[in-house]
Protein backbone atom coordinates (compact mmCIF):
# COMPACT_ATOMS: atom_id res chain seq x y z
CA UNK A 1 -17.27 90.70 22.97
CA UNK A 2 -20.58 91.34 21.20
CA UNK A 3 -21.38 91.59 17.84
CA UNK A 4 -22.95 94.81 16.41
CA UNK A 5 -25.11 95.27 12.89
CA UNK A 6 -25.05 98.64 11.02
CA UNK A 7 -28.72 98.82 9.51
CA UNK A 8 -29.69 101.78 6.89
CA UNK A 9 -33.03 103.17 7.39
CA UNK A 10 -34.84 100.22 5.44
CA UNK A 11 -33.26 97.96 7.52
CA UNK A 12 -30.86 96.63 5.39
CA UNK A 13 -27.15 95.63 6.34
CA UNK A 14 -24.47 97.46 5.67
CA UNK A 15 -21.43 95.99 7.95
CA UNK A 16 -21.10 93.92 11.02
CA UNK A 17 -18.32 94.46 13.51
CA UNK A 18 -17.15 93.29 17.06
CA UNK A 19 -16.64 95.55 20.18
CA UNK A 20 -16.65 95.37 23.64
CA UNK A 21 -19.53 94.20 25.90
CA UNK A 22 -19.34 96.91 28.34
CA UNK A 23 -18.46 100.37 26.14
CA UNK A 24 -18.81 98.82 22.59
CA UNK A 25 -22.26 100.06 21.82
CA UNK A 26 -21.33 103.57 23.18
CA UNK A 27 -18.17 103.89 20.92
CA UNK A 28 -19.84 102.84 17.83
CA UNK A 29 -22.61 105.20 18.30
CA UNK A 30 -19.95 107.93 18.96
CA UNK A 31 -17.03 107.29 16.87
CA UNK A 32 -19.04 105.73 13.90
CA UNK A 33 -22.70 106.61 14.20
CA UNK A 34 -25.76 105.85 12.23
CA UNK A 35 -28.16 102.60 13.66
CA UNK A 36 -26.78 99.64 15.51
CA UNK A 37 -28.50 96.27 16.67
CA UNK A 38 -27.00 93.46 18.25
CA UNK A 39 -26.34 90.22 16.68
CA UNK A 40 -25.15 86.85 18.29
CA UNK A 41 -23.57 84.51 15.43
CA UNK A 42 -25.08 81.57 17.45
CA UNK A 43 -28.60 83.12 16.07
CA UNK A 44 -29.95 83.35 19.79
CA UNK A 45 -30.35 86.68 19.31
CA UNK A 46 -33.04 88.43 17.02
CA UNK A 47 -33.04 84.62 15.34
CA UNK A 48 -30.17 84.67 12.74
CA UNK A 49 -26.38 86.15 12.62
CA UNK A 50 -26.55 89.12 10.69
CA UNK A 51 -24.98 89.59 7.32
CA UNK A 52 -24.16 92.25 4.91
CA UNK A 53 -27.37 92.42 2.42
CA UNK A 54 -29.38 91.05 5.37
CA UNK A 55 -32.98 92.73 6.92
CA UNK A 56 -33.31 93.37 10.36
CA UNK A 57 -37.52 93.09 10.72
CA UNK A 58 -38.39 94.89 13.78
CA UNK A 59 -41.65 93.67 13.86
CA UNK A 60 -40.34 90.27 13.85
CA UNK A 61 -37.03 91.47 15.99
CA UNK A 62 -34.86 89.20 13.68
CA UNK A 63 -32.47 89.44 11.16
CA UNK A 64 -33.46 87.66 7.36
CA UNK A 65 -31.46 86.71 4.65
CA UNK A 66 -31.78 87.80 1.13
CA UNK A 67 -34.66 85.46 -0.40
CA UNK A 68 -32.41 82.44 -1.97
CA UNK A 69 -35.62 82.06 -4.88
CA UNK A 70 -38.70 83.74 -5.30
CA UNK A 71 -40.86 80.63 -4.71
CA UNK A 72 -39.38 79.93 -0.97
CA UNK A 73 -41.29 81.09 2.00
CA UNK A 74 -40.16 82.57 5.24
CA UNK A 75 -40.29 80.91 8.42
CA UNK A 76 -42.31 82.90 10.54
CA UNK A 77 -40.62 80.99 14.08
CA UNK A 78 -36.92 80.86 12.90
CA UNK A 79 -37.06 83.35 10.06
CA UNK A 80 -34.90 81.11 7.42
CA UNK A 81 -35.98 80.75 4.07
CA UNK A 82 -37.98 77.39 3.54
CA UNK A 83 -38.43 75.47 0.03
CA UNK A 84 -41.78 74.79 -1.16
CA UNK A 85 -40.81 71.28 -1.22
CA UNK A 86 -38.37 69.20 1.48
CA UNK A 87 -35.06 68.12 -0.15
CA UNK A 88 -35.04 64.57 -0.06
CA UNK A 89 -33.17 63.00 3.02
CA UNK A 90 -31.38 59.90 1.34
CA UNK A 91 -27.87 61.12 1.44
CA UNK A 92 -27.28 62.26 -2.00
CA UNK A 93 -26.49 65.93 -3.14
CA UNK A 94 -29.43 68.21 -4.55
CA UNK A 95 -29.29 71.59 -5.53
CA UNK A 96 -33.01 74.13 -6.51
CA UNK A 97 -34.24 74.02 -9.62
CA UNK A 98 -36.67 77.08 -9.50
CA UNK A 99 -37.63 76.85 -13.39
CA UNK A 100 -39.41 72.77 -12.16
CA UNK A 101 -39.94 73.94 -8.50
CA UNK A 102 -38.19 71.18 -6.93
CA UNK A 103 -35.05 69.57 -6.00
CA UNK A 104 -32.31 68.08 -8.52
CA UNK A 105 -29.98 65.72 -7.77
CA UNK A 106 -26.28 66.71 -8.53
């Protein structure tokens, strides 16, 4: 099976199905039209699983998520969203604060 991503014509996603891997691509194209790109939910295709609300970047051949906050930047290599700032790594639970920019324990 292989998974398929309906993308409007700003690239954004509207749906995500499954079909088969020899006829699938075919059938959606004839049955259900519009634009199709393949998506692997292991990411090792175009570099994430696409979701609805998602962009598929076809200069970048990858699919992004919605920006989480304004102040994160995009990954250029795995195209995730990146905080300015780590989150600490000492085993507690943090959550953004994007009003102080960093990290707040919960």
């Amino acid at each position: 099976m292989k998974y398929w991503a309906e993308i409007d014509a700003d690239g954004v996603v509207l749906r995500v199905t499954v079909a088969d891997d020899v006829d699938g691509y075919v059938w959606l194209m004839e049955w259900l039209g519009g634009t199709w790109r393949e998506t692997s939910v292991d990411g090792s295709l175009r570099k994430n699983y696409a979701g609805i609300g998602f962009v598929y970047d076809s200069a970048r051949d990858a699919f992004i998520s919605p920006t989480p906050y304004p102040s994160w930047v995009l990954d250029e290599a795995t195209c995730l969203w990146l905080a300015p700032t780590p989150m600490p790594d000492d085993n507690a639970d943090y959550v953004w604060n994007e009003q102080a920019g960093d990290w707040e324990a919960v």
